[in-house]
C-alpha atoms as a PDB file:
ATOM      1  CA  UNK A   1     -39.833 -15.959   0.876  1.00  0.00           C
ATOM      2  CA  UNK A   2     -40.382 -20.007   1.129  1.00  0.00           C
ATOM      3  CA  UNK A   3     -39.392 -21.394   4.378  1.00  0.00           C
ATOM      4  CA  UNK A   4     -37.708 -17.760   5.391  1.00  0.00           C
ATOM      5  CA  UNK A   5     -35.158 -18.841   2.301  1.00  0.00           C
ATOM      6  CA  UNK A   6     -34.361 -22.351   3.249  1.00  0.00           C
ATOM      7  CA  UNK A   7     -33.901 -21.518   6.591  1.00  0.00           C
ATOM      8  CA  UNK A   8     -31.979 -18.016   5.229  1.00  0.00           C
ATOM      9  CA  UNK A   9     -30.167 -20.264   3.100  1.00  0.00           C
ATOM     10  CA  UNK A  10     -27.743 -21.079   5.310  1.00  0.00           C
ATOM     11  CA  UNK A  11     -27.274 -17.288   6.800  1.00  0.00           C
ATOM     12  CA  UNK A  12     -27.791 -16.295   3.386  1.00  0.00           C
ATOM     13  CA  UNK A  13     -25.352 -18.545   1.943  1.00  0.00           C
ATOM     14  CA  UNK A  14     -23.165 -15.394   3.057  1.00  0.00           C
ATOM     15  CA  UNK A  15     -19.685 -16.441   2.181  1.00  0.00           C
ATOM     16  CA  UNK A  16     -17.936 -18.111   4.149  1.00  0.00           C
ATOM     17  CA  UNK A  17     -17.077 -21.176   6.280  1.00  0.00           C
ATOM     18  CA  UNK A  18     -17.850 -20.234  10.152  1.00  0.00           C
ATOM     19  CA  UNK A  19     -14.960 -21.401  11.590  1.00  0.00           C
ATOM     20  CA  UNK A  20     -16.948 -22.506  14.389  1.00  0.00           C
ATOM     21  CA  UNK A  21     -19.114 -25.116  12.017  1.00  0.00           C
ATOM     22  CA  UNK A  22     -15.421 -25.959   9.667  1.00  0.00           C
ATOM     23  CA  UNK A  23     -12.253 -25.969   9.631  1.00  0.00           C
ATOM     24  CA  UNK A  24     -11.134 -22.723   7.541  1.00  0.00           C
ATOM     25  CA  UNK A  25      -8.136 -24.010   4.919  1.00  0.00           C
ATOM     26  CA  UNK A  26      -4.877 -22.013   5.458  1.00  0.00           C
ATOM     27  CA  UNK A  27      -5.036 -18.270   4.191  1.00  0.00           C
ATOM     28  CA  UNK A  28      -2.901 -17.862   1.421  1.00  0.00           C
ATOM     29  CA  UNK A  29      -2.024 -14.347   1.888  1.00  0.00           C
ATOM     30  CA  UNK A  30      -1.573 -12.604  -1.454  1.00  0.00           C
ATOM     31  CA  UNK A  31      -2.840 -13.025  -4.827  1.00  0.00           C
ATOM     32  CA  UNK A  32      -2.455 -16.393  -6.040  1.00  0.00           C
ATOM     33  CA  UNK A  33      -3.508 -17.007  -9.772  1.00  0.00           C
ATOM     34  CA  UNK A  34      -4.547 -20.400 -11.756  1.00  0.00           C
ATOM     35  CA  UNK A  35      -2.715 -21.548 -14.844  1.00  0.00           C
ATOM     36  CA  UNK A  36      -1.949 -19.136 -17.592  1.00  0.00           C
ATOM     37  CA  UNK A  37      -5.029 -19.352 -19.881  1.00  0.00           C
ATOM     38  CA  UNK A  38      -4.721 -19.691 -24.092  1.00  0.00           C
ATOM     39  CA  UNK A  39      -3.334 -16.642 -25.567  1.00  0.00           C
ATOM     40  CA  UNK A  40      -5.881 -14.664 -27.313  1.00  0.00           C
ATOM     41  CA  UNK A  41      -6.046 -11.462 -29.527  1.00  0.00           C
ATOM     42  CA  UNK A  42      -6.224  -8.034 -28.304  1.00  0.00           C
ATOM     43  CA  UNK A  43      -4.625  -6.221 -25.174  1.00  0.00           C
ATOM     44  CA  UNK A  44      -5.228  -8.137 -22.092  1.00  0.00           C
ATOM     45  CA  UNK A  45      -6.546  -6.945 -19.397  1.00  0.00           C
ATOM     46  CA  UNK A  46      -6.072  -8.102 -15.943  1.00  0.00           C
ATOM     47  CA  UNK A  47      -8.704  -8.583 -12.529  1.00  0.00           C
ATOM     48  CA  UNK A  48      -8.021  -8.651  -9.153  1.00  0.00           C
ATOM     49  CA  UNK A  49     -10.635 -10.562  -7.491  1.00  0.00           C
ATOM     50  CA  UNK A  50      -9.767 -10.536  -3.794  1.00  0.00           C
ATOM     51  CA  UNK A  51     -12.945 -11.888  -0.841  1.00  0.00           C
ATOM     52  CA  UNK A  52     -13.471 -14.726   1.463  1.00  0.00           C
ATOM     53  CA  UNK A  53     -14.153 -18.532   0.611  1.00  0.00           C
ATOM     54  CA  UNK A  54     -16.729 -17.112  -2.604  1.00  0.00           C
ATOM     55  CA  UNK A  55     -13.655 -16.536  -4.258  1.00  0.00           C
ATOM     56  CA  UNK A  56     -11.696 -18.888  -2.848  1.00  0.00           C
ATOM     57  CA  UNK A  57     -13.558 -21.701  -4.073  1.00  0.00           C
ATOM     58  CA  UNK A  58     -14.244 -23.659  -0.651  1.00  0.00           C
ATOM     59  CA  UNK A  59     -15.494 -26.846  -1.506  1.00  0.00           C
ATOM     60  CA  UNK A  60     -14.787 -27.245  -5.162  1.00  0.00           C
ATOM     61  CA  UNK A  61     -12.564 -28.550  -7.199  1.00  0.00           C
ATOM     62  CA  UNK A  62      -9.244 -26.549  -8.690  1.00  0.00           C
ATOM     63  CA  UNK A  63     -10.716 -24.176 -11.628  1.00  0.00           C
ATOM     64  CA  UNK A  64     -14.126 -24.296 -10.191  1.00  0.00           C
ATOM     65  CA  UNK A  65     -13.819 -21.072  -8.286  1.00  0.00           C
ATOM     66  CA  UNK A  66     -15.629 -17.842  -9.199  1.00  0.00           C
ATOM     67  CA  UNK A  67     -12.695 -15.927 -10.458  1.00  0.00           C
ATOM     68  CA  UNK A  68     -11.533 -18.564 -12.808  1.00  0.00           C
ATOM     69  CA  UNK A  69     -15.079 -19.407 -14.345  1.00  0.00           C
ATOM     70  CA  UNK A  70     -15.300 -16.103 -14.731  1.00  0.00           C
ATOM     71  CA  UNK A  71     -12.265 -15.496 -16.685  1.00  0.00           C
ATOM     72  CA  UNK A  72     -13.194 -18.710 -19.190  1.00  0.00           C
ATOM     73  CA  UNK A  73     -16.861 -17.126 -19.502  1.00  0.00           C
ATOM     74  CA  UNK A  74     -15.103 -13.367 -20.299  1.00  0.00           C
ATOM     75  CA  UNK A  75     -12.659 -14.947 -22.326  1.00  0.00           C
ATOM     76  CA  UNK A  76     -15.513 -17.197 -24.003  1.00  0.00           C
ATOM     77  CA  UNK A  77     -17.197 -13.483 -24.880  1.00  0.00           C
ATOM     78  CA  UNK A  78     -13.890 -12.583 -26.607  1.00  0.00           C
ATOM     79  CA  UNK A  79     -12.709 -10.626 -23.437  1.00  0.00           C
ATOM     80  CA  UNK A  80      -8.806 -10.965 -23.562  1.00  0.00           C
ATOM     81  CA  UNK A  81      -8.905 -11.269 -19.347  1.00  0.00           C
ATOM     82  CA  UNK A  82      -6.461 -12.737 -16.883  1.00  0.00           C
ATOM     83  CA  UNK A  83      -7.655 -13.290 -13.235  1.00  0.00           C
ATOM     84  CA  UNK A  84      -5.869 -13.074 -10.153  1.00  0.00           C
ATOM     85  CA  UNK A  85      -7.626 -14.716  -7.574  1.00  0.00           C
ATOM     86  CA  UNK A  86      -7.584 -13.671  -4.252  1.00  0.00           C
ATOM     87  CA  UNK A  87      -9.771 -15.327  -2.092  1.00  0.00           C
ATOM     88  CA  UNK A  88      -8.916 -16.698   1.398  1.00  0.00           C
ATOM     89  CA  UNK A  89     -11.786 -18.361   3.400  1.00  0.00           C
ATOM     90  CA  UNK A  90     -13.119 -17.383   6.347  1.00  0.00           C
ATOM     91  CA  UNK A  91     -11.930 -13.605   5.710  1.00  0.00           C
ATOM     92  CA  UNK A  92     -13.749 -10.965   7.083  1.00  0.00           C
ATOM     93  CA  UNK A  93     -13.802  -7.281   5.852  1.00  0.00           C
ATOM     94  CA  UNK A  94     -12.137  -6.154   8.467  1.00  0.00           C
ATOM     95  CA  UNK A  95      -9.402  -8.573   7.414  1.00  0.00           C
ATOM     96  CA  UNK A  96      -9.853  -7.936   3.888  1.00  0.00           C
ATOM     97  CA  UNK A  97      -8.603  -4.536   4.676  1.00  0.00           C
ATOM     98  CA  UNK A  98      -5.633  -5.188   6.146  1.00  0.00           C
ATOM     99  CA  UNK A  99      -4.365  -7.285   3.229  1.00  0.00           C
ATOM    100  CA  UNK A 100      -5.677  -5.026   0.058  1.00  0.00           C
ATOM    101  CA  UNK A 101      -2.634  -2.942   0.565  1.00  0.00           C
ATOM    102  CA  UNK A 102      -0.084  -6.078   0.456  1.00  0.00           C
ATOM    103  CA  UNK A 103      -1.856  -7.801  -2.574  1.00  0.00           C
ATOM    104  CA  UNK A 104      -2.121  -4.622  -4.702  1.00  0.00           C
ATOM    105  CA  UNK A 105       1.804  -4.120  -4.164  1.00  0.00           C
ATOM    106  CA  UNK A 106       2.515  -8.031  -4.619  1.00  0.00           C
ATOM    107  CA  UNK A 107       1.012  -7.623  -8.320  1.00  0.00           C
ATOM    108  CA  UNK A 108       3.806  -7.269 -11.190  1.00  0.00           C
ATOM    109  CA  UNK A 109       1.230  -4.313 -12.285  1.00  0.00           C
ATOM    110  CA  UNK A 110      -1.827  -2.260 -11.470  1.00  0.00           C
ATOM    111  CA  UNK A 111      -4.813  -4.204 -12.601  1.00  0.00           C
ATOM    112  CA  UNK A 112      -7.398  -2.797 -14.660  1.00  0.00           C
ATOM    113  CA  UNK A 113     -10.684  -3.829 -12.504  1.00  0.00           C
ATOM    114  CA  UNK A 114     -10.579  -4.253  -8.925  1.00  0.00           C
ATOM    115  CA  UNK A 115     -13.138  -6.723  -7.660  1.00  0.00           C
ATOM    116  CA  UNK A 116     -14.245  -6.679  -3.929  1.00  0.00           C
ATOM    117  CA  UNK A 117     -16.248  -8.990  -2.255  1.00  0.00           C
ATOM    118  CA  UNK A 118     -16.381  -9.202   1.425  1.00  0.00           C
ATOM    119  CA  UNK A 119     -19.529  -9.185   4.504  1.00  0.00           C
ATOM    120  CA  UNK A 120     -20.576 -12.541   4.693  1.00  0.00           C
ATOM    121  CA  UNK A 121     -18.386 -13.847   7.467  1.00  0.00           C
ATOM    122  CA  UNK A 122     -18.753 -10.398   9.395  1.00  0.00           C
ATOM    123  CA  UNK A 123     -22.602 -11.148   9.734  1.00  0.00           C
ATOM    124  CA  UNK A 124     -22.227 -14.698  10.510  1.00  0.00           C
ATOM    125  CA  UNK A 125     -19.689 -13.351  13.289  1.00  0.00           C
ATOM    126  CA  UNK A 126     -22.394 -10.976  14.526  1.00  0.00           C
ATOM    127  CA  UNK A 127     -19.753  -8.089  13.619  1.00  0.00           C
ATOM    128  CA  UNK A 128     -21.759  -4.396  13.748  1.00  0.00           C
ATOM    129  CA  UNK A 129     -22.845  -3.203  10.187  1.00  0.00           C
ATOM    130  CA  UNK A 130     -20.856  -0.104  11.110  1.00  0.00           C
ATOM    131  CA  UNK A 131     -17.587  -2.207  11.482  1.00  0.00           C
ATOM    132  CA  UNK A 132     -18.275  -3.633   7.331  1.00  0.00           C
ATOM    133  CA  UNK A 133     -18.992  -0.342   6.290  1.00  0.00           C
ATOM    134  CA  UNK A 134     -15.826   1.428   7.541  1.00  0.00           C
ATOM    135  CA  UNK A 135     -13.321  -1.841   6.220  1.00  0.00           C
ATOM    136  CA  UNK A 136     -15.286  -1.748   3.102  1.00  0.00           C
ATOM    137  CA  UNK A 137     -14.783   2.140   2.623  1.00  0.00           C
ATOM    138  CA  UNK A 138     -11.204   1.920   3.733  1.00  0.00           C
ATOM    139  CA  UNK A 139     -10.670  -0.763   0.993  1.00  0.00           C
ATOM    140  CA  UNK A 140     -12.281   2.042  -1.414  1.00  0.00           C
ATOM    141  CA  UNK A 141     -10.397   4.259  -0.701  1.00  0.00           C
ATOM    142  CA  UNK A 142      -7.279   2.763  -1.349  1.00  0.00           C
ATOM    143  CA  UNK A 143      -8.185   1.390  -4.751  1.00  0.00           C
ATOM    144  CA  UNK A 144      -9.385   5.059  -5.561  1.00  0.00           C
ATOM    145  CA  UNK A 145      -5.831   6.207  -4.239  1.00  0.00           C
ATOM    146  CA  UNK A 146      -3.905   4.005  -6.513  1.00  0.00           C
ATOM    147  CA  UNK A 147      -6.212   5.303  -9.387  1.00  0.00           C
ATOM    148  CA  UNK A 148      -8.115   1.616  -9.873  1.00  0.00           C
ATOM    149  CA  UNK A 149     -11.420   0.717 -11.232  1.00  0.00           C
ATOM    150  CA  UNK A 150     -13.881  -0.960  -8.627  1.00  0.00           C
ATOM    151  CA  UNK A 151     -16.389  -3.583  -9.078  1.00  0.00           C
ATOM    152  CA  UNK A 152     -18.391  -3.972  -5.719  1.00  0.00           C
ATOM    153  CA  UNK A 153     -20.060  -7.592  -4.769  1.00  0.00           C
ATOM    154  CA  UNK A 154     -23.255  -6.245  -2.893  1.00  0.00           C
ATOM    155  CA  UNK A 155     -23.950  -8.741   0.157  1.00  0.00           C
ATOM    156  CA  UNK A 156     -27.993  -8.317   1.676  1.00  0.00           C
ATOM    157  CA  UNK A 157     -28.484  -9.166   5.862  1.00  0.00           C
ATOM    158  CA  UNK A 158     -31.168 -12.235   6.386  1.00  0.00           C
ATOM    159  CA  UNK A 159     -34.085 -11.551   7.459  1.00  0.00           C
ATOM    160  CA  UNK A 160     -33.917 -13.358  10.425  1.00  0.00           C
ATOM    161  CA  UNK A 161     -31.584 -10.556  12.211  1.00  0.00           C
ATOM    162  CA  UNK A 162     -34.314  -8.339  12.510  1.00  0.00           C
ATOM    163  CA  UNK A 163     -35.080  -4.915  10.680  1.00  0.00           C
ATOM    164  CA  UNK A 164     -32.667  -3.146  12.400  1.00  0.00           C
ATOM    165  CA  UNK A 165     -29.641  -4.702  11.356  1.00  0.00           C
ATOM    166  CA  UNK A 166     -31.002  -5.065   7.626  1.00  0.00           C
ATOM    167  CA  UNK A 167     -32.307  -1.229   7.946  1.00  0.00           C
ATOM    168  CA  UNK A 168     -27.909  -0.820   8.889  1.00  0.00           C
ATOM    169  CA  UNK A 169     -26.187  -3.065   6.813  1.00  0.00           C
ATOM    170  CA  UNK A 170     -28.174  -3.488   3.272  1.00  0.00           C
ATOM    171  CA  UNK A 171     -27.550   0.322   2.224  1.00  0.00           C
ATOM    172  CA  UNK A 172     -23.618   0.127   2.607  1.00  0.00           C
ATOM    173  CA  UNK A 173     -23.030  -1.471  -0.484  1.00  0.00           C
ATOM    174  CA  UNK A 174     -25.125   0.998  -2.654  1.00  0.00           C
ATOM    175  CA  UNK A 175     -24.203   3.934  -0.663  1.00  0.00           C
ATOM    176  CA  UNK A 176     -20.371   3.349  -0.907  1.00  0.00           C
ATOM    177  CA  UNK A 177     -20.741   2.533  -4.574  1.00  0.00           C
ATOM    178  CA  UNK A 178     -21.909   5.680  -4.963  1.00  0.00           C
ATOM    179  CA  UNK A 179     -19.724   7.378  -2.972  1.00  0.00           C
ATOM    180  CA  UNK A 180     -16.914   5.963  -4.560  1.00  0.00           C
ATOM    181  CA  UNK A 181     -18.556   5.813  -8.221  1.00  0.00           C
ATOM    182  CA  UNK A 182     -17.419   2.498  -8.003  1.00  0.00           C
ATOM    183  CA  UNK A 183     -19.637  -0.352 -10.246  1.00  0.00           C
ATOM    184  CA  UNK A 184     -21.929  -2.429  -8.186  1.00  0.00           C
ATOM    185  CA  UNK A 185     -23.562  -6.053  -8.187  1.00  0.00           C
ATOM    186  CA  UNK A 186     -26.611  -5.548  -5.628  1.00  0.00           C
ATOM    187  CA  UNK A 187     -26.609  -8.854  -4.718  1.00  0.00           C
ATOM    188  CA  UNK A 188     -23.911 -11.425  -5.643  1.00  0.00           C
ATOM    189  CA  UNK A 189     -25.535 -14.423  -4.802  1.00  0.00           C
ATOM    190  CA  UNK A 190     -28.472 -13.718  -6.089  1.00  0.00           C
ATOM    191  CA  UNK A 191     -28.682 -16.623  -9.071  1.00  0.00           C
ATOM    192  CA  UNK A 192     -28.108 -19.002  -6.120  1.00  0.00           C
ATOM    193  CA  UNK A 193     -30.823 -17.940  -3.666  1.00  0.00           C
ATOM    194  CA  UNK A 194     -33.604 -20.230  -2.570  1.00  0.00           C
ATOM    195  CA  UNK A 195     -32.431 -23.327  -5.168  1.00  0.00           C
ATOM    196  CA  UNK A 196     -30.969 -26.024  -2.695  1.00  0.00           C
ATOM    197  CA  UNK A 197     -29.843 -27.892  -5.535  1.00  0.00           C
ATOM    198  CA  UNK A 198     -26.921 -25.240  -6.269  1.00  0.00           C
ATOM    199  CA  UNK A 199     -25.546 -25.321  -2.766  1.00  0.00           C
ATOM    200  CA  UNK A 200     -23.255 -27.642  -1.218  1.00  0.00           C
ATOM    201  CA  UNK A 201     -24.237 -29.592   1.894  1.00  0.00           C
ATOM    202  CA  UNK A 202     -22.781 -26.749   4.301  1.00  0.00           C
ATOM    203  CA  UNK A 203     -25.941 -24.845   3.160  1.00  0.00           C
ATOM    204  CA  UNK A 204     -23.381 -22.032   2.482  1.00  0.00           C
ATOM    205  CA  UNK A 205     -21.204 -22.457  -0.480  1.00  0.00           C
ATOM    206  CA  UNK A 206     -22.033 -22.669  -4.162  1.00  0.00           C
ATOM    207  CA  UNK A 207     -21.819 -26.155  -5.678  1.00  0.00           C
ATOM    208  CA  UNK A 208     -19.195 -25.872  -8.858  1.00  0.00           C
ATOM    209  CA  UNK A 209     -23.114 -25.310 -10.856  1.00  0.00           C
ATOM    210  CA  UNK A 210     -24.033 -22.565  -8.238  1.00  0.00           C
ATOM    211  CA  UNK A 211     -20.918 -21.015  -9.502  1.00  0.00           C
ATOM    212  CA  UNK A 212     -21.791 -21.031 -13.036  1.00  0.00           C
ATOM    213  CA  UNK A 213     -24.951 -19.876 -12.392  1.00  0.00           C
ATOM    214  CA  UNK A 214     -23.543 -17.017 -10.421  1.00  0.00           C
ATOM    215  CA  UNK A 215     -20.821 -16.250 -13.521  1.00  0.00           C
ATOM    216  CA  UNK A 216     -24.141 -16.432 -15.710  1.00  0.00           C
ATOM    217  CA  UNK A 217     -25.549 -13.703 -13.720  1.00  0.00           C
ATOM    218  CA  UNK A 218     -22.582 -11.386 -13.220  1.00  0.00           C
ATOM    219  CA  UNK A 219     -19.742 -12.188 -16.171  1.00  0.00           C
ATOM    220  CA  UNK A 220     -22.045  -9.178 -18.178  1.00  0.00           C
ATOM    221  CA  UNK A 221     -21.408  -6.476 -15.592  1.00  0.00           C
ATOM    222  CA  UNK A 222     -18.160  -7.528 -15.127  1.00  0.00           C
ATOM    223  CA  UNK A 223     -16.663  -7.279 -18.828  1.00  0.00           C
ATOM    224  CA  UNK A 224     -19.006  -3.740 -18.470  1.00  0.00           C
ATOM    225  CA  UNK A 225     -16.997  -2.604 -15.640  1.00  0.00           C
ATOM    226  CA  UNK A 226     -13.722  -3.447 -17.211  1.00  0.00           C
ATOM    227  CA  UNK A 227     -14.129  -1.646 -20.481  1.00  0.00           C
END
């Protein structure tokens, strides 16, 4: 792994605007979507996207978030797909948690796909695997309470924490897919690893091209997930 990742790519490039190295823009708490998109044939379907600042879009340009390049790259594979995104930076899962509950009910109705993506911030706060795997199952369980499809954005520890903590905190994601028969990406930023060139100059966050490349990788088990 060249130069241990780029210097673990900037802890891993895992998500999210320490708000010890940035200032963390205000949390918008609830789901806040982007402009209605172009009408299209068929029954729409709608996404919740809801993580930290890899949704949120830290650093880019309006529209150049994940969950609204994803929509335009469903939507370009004849998807009929609204997204609601809601991303706040510098969330943690534990935070994540509490506001699942209070986005879910803020929605005019149930979505049909569910997508989760939290852990970056709780490793670059030094928070105990064991801590991420009990917000992330409680977040599980509520979507599987209400009856909602889950897609789950896998997160991997850097190597530089040691084996332990990788040995702890790589098999929640897999393991609580399973347990919830939830869909899973093993690694969302995996299209983005080790190229320099698709991160922004926090060595953290996507550049707007990252992002595509990231859509590239995922947009297929995505529309899977929601049909």
């Amino acid at each position: 792994m060249s130069r241990i990742v780029s210097l673990v790519f900037g802890v891993l490039l895992l998500a999210a605007c320490s708000p010890e190295a940035q200032p963390v823009p205000q949390p918008t708490r609830g789901a806040v979507s982007h402009d209605d998109p172009l009408p299209m044939p068929g029954q729409e379907r709608r996404i919740l996207a809801v993580g930290d600042s890899l949704f949120a879009g830290y650093g880019l340009n309006p529209g150049e978030s994940y969950p609204a390049k994803l929509e335009a790259a469903l939507r370009g594979r004849g998807v009929n797909v609204r997204i609601t995104n809601a991303g706040v930076s510098g969330d943690t899962s534990a935070a994540g948690a509490q506001r699942l509950g209070f986005v879910l009910d803020s929605l005019k109705s149930p979505p049909d796909l569910v997508v989760i993506e939290f852990g970056g911030n709780d490793i670059l706060r030094g928070l105990p695997p064991e801590q991420t795997r009990q917000n992330l199952d409680a977040m599980l369980a509520e979507t599987q309470r209400r009856g909602l499809k889950v897609l789950l954005m896998g997160m991997l520890a850097p190597p530089n924490l040691g084996a332990d903590f990788r040995a702890k905190f790589d098999p929640i994601y897999p393991a609580l897919a399973k347990k919830y028969d939830a869909k899973l990406v093993p690694f969302f930023l995996s299209a983005v690893m080790d190229k320099p060139d698709l991160v922004q100059a926090d060595h953290m966050h996507p550049t707007a091209h990252g992002i595509e490349e990231i859509v590239a990788a995922t947009s297929a088990q995505v529309a899977k997930a929601i049909q």
